[in-house]
Each structure stands twice: as structure tokens, then as C-alpha cells.
N, C-alpha and C. Protein backbone atom coordinates (compact mmCIF):
# COMPACT_ATOMS: atom_id res chain seq x y z
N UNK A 1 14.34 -17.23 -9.34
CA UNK A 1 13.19 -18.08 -9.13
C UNK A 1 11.95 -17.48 -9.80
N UNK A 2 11.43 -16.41 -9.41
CA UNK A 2 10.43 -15.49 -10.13
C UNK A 2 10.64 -15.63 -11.87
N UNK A 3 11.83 -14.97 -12.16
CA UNK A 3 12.39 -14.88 -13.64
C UNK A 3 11.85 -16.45 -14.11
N UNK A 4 12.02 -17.65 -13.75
CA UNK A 4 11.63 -18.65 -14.36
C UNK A 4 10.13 -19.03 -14.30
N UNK A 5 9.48 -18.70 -13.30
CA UNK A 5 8.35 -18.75 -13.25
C UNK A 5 7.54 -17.86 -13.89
N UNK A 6 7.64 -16.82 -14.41
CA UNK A 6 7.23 -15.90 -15.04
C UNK A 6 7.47 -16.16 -16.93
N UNK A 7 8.41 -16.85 -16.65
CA UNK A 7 9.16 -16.91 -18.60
C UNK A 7 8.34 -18.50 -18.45
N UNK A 8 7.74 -19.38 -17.37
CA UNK A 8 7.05 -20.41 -18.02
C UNK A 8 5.53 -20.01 -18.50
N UNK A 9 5.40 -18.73 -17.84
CA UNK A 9 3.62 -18.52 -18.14
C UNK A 9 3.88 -18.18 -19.54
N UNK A 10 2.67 -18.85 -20.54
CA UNK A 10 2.75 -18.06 -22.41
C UNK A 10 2.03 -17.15 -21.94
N UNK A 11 2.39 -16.32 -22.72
CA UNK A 11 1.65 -14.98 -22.95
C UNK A 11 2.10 -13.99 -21.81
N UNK A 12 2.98 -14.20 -20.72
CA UNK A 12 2.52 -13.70 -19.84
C UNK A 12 3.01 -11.49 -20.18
N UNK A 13 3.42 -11.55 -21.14
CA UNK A 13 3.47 -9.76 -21.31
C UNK A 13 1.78 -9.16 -21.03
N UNK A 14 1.13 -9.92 -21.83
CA UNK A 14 -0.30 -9.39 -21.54
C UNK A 14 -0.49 -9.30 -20.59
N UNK A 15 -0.77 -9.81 -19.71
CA UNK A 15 -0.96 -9.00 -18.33
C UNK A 15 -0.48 -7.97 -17.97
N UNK A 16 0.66 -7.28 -18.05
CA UNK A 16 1.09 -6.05 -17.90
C UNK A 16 -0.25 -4.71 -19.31
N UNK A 17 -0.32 -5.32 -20.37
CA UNK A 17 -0.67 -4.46 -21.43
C UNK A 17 -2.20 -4.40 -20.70
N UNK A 18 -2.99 -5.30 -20.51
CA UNK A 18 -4.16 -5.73 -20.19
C UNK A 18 -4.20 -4.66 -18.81
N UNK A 19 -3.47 -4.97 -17.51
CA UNK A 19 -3.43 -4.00 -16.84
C UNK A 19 -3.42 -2.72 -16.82
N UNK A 20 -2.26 -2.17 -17.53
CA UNK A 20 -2.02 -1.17 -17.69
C UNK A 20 -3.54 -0.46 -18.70
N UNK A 21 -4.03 -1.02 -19.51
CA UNK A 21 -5.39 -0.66 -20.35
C UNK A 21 -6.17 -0.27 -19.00
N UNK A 22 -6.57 -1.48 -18.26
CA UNK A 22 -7.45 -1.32 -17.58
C UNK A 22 -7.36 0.38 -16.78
N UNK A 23 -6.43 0.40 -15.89
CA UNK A 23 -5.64 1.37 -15.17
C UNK A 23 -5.75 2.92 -16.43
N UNK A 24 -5.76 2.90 -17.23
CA UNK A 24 -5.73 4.12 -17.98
C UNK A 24 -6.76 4.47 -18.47
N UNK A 25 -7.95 3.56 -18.57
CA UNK A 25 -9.27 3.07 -18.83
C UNK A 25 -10.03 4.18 -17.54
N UNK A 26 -9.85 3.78 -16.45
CA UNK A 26 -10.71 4.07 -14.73
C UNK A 26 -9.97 5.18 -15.18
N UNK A 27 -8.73 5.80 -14.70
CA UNK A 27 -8.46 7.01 -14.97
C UNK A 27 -9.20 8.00 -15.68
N UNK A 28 -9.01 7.42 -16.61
CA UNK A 28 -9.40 8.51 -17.69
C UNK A 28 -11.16 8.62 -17.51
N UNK A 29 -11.72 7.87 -16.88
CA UNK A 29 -13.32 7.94 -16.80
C UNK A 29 -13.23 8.52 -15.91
N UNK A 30 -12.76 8.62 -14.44
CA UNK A 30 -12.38 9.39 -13.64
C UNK A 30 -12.67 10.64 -13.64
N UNK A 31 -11.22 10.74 -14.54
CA UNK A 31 -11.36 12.60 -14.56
C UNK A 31 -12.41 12.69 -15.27
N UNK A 32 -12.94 12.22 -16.71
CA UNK A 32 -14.18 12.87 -16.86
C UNK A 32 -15.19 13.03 -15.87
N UNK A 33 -15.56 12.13 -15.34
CA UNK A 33 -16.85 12.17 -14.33
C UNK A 33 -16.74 13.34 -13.44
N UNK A 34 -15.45 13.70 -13.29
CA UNK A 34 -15.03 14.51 -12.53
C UNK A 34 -15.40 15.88 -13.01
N UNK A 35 -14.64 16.01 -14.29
CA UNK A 35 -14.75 17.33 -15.20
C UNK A 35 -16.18 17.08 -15.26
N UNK A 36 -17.32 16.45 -15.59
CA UNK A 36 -18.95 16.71 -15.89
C UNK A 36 -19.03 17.10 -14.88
N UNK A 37 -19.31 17.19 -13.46
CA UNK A 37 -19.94 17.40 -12.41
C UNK A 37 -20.49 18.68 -11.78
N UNK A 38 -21.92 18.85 -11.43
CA UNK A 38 -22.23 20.13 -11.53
C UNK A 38 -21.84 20.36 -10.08
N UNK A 39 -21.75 21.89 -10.08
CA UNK A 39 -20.85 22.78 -8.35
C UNK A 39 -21.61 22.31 -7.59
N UNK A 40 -23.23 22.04 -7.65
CA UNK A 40 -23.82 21.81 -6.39
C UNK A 40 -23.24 20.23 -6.12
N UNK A 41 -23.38 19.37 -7.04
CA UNK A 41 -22.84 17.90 -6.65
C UNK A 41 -21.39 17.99 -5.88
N UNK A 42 -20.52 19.23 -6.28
CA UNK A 42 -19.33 19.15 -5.80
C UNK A 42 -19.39 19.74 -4.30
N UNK A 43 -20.09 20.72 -4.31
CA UNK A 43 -20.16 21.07 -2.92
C UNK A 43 -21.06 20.09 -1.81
N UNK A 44 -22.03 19.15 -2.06
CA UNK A 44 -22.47 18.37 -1.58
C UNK A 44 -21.18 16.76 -0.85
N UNK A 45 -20.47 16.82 -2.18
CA UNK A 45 -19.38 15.79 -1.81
C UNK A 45 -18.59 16.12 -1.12
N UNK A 46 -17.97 17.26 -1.30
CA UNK A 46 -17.35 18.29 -0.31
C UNK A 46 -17.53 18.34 1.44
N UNK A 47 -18.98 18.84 1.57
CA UNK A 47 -19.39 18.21 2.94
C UNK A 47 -19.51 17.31 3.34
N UNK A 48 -19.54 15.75 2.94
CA UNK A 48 -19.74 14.86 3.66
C UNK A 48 -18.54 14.49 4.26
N UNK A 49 -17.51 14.36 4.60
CA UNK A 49 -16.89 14.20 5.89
C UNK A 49 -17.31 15.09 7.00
N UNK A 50 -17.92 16.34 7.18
CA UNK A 50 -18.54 17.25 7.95
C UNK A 50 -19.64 16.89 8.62
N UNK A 51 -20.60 16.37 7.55
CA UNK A 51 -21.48 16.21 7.85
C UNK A 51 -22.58 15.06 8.99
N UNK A 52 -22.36 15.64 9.94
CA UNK A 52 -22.90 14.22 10.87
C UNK A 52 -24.31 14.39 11.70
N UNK A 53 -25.45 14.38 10.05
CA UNK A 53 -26.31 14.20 10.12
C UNK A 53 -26.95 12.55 10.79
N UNK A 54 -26.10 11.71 10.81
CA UNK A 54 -26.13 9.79 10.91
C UNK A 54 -26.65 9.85 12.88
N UNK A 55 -27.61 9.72 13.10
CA UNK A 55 -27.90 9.48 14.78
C UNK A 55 -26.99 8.73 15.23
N UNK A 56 -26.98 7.68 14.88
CA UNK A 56 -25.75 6.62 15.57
C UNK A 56 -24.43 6.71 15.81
N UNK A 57 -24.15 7.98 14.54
CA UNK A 57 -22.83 8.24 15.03
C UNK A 57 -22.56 9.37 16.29
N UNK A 58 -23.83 9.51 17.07
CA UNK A 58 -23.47 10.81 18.07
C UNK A 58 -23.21 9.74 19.34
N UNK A 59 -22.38 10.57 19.88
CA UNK A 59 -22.07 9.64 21.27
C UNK A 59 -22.88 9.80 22.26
């Protein structure tokens, strides 16, 4: 059922290529953003699950 519905869409390989771009695209910006980042930004990101500076969240 799928198999026929899929072989009526034209074009439909692109979507996989198009995806897959996208997906390797974010990745790859990813790790850069990642690799730029200075130690203090990392240690700042680092603490925030720790950190429960937020009033509202105290019981």
C-alpha cells in the first residue's frame, strides 16, 4: 500500500536528498558553534540545570 503511494508522488527521491541536506546542514553548524565557543560560555551552559536562581521555582 505505502510502495504505491509513494511510486505515485513525482519526484518523490527528493525528499529523502532534501532531508538528508537539511540534517547534515544543522549538524555540521552544530558542531561548529560548538567548536567556537569560549570556556566561560561553556561553563555558564554547564550550570544551568544547577542553577536555581528562578524565585518561582522554590517551593
Amino acid at each position: 500500500m505505502y510502495k504505491n503511494i509513494l511510486n505515485s508522488i513525482q519526484d518523490v527521491e527528493w525528499y529523502a536528498v532534501v532531508g538528508l541536506l537539511l540534517f547534515i546542514t544543522f549538524f555540521t553548524a552544530m558542531l561548529w558553534r560548538t567548536w567556537r565557543m569560549d570556556r566561560a560560555e561553556i561553563d555558564q551552559v554547564s550550570r544551568l540545570p544547577l542553577n536555581d536562581t528562578d524565585p518561582e521555582a522554590q517551593p
